[in-house]
C-alpha atoms as a PDB file:
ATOM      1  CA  UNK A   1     100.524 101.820  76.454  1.00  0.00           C
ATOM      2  CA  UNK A   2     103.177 104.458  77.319  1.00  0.00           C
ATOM      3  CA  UNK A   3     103.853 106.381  80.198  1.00  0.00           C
ATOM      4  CA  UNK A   4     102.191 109.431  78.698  1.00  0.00           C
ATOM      5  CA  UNK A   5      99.302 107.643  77.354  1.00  0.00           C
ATOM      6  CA  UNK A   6      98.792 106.380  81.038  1.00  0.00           C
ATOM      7  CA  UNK A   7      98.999 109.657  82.702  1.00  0.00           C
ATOM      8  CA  UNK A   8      96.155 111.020  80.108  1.00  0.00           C
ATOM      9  CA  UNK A   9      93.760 108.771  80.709  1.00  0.00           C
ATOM     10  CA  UNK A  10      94.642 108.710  84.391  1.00  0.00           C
ATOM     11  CA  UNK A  11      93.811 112.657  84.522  1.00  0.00           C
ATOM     12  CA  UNK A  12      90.792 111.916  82.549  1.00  0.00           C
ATOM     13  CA  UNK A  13      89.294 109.470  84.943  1.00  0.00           C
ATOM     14  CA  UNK A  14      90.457 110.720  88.058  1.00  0.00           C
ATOM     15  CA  UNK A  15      89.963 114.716  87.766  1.00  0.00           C
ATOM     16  CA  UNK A  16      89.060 115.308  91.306  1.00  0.00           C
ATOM     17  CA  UNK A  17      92.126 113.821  92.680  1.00  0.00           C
ATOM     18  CA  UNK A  18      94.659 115.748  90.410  1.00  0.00           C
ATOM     19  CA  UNK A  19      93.254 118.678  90.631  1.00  0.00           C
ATOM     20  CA  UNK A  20      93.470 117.759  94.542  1.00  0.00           C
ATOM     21  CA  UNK A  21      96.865 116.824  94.104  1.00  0.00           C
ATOM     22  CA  UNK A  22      97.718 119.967  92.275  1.00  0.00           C
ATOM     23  CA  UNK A  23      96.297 122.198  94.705  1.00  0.00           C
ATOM     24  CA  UNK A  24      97.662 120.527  97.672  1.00  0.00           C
ATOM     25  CA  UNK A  25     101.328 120.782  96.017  1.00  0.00           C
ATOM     26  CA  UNK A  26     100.569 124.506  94.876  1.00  0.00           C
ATOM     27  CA  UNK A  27      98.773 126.226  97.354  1.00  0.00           C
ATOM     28  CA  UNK A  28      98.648 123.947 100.013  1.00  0.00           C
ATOM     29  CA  UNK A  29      94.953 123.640 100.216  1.00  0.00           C
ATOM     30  CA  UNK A  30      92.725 120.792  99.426  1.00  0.00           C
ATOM     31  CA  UNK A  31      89.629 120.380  96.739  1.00  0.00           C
ATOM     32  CA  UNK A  32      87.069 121.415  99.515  1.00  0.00           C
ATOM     33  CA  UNK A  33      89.209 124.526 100.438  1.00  0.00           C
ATOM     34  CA  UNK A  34      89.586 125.794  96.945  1.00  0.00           C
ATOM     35  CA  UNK A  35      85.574 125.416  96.494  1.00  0.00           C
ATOM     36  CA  UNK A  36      84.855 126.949  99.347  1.00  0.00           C
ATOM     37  CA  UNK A  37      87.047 130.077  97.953  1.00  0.00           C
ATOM     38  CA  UNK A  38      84.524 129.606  94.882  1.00  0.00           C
ATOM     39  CA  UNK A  39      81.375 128.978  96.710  1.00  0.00           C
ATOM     40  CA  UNK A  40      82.444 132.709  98.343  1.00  0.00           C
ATOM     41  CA  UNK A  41      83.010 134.545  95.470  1.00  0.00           C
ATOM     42  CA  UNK A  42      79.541 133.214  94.345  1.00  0.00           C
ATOM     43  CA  UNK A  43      80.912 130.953  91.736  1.00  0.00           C
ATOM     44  CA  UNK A  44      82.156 133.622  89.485  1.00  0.00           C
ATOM     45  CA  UNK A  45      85.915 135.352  88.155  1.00  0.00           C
ATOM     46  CA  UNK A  46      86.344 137.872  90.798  1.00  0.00           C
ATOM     47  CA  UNK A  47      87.328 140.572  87.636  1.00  0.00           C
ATOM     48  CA  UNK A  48      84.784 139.778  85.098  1.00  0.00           C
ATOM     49  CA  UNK A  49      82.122 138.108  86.790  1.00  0.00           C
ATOM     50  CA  UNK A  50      82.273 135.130  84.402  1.00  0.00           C
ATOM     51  CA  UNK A  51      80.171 132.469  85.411  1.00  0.00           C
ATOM     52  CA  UNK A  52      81.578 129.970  82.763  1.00  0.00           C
ATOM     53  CA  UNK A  53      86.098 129.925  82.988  1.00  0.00           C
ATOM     54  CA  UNK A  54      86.329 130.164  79.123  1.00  0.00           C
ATOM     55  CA  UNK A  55      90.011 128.446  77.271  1.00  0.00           C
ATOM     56  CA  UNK A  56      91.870 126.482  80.129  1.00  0.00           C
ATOM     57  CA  UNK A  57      89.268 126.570  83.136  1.00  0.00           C
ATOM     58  CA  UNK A  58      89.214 127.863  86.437  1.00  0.00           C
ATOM     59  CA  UNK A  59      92.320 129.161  87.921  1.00  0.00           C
ATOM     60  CA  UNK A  60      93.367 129.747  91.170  1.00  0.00           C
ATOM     61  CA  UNK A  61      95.140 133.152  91.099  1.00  0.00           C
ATOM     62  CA  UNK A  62      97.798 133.569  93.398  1.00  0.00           C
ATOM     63  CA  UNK A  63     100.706 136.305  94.818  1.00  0.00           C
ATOM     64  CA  UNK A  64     104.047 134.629  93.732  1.00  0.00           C
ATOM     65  CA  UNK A  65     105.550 136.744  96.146  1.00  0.00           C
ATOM     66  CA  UNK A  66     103.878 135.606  99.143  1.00  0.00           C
ATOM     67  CA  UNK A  67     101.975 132.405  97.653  1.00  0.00           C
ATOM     68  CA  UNK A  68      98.900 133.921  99.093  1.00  0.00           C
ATOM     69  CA  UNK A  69      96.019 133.009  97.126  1.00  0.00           C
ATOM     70  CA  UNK A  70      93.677 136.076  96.134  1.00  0.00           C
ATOM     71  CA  UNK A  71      90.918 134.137  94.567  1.00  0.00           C
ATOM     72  CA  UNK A  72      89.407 132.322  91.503  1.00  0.00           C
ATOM     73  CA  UNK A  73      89.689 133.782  88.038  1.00  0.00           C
ATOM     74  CA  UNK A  74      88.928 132.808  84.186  1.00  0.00           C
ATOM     75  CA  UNK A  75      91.628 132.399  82.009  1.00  0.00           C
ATOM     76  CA  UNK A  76      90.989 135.670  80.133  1.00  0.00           C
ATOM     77  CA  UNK A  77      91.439 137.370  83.582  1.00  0.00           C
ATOM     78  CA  UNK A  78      94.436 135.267  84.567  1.00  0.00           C
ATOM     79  CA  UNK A  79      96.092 135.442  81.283  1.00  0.00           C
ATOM     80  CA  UNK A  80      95.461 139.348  81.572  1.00  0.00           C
ATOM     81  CA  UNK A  81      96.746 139.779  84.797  1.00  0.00           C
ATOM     82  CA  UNK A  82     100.211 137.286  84.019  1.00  0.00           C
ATOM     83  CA  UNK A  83     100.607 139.578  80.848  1.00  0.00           C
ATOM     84  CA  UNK A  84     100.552 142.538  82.980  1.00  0.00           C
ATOM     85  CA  UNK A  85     103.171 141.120  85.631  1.00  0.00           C
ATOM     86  CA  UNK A  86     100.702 141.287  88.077  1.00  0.00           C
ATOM     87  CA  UNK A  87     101.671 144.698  88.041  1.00  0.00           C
ATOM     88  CA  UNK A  88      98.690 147.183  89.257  1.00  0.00           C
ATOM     89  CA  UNK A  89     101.023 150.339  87.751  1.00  0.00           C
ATOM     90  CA  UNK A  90     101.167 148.734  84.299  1.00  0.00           C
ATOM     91  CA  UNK A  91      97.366 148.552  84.435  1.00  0.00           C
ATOM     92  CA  UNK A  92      96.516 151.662  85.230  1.00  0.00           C
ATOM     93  CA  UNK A  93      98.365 152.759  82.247  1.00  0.00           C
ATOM     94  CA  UNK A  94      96.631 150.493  80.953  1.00  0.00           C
ATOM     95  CA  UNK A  95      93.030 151.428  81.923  1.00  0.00           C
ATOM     96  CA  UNK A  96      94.475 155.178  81.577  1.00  0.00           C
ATOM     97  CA  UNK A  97      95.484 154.311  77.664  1.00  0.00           C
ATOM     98  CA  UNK A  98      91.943 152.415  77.055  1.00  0.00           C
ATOM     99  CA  UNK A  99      89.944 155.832  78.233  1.00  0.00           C
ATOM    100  CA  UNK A 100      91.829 158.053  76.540  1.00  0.00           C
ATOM    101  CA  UNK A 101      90.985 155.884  73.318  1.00  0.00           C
ATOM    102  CA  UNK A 102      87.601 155.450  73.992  1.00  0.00           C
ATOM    103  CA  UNK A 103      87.495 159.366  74.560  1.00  0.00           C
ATOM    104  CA  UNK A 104      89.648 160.110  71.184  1.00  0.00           C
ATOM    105  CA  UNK A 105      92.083 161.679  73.214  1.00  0.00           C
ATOM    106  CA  UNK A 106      95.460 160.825  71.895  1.00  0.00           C
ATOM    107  CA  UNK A 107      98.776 161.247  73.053  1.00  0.00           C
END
């Protein structure tokens, strides 16, 4: 068996302690901490209200400037928001774009 091969199956049987690993190396919070986050946001993406993550899972969204951790998200949301470089200008114009679409008022 290779190295890879190990690591899979590893991951696979052990998911609570990577994804405690993981967390404790990226946010510096444990399992418990990061479901208590959840548990507060009523087990649901704080944009869409999702109660299922959809693609990739659950993911813990994040400030890369400060590291600060601003809650849980699906990976539509997440994806959305990392497309938009976390940028709340760019998605205004967004929003601002998606009305005036909706409203057949073009530019």
């Amino acid at each position: 068996m290779t190295d890879y091969e190990r690591q899979r199956l590893y991951k696979k049987n052990n998911p609570d302690k990577v994804k405690c690993a993981q967390l404790r190396y990226k946010y510096g919070i444990s399992l418990n901490e990061w479901k208590q986050i959840f548990e507060a946001q009523d087990y649901k993406c704080l944009i869409c209200k999702a109660t299922e993550p959809s693609g990739r899972g659950w993911h813990t969204d994040h400030d890369h400037n400060t590291g600060k951790i601003r809650g849980i998200l699906c990976n539509h949301c997440n994806v959305g928001l990392g497309a938009f470089k976390d940028s709340p200008e760019l998605l205004i114009e967004a929003s601002n774009y998606l009305r005036k679409e909706a409203n057949g008022q073009r530019q």
